[in-house]
N, C-alpha and C. Protein backbone atom coordinates (compact mmCIF):
# COMPACT_ATOMS: atom_id res chain seq x y z
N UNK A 1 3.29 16.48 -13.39
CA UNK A 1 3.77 15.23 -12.79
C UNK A 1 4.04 14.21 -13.91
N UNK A 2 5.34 13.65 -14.06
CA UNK A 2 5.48 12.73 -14.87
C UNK A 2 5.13 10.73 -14.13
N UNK A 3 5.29 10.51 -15.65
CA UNK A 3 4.69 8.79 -15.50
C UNK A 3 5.56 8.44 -14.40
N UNK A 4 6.72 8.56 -14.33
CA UNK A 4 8.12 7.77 -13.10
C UNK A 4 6.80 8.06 -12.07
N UNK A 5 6.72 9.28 -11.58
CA UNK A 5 6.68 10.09 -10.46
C UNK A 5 5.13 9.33 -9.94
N UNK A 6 4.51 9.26 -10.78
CA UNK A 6 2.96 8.25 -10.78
C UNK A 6 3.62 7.18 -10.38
N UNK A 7 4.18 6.33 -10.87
CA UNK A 7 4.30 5.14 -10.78
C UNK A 7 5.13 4.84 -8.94
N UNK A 8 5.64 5.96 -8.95
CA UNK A 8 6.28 5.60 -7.45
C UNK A 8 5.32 6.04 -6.31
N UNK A 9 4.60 6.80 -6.35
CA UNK A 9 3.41 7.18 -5.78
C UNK A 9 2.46 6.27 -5.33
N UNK A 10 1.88 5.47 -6.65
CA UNK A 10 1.60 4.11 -6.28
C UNK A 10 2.05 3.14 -5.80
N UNK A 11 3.34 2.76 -6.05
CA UNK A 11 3.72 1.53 -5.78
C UNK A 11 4.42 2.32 -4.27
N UNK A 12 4.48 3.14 -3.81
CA UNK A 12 4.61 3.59 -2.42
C UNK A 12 3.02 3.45 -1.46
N UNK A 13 2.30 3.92 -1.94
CA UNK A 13 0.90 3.80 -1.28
C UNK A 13 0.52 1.93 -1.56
N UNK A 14 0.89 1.39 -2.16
CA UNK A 14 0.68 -0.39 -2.33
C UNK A 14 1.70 -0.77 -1.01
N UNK A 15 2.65 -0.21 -1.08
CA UNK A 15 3.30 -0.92 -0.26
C UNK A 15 3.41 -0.09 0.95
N UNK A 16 2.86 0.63 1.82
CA UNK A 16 2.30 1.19 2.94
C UNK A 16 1.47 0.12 3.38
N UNK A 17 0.35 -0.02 2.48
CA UNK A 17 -0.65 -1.13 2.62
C UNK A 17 -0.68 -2.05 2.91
N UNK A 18 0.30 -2.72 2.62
CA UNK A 18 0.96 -3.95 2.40
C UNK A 18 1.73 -4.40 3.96
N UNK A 19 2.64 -3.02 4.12
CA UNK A 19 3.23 -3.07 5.29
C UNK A 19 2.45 -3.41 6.36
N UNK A 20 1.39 -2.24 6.48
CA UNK A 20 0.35 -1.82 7.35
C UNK A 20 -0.40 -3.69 8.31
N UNK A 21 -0.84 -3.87 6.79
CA UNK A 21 -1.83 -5.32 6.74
C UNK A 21 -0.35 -6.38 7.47
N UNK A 22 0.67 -6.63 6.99
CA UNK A 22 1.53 -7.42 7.58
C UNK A 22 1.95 -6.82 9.35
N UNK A 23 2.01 -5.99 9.61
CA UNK A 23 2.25 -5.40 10.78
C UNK A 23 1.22 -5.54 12.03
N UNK A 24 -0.18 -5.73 11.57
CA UNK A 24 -0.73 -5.38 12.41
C UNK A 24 -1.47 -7.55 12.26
N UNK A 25 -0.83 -8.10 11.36
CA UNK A 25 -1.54 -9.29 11.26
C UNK A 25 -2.71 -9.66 10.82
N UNK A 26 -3.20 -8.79 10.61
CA UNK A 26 -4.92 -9.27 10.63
C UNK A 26 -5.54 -9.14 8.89
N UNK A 27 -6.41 -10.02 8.46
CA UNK A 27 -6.65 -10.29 7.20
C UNK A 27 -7.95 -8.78 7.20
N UNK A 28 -8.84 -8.39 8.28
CA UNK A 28 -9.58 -7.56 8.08
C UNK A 28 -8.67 -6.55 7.89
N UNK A 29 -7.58 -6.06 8.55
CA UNK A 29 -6.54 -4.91 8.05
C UNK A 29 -6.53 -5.10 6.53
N UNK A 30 -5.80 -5.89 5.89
CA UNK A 30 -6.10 -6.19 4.73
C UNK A 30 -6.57 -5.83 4.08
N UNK A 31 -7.93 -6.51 3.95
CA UNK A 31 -9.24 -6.06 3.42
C UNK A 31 -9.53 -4.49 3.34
N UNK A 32 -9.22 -3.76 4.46
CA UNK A 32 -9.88 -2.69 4.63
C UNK A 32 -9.08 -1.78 4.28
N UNK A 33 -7.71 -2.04 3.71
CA UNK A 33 -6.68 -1.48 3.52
C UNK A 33 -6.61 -1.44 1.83
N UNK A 34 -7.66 -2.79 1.52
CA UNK A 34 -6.77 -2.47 0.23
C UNK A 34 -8.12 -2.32 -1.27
């Protein structure tokens, strides 16, 4: 696995998270999300 391939991996799983916590509203989503 190269560095690109890391780096989108993460910044895909950050921003799931991200989504997740904005979608559902709640700051404990958040929290528990991240």
């Amino acid at each position: 696995m190269d560095f690109a391939h890391i780096i989108l991996s993460i910044w895909r799983c950050f921003a799931l998270k991200w989504k997740i916590g904005f979608q559902t509203n709640g700051e404990m989503d958040i929290l528990r999300w991240s």
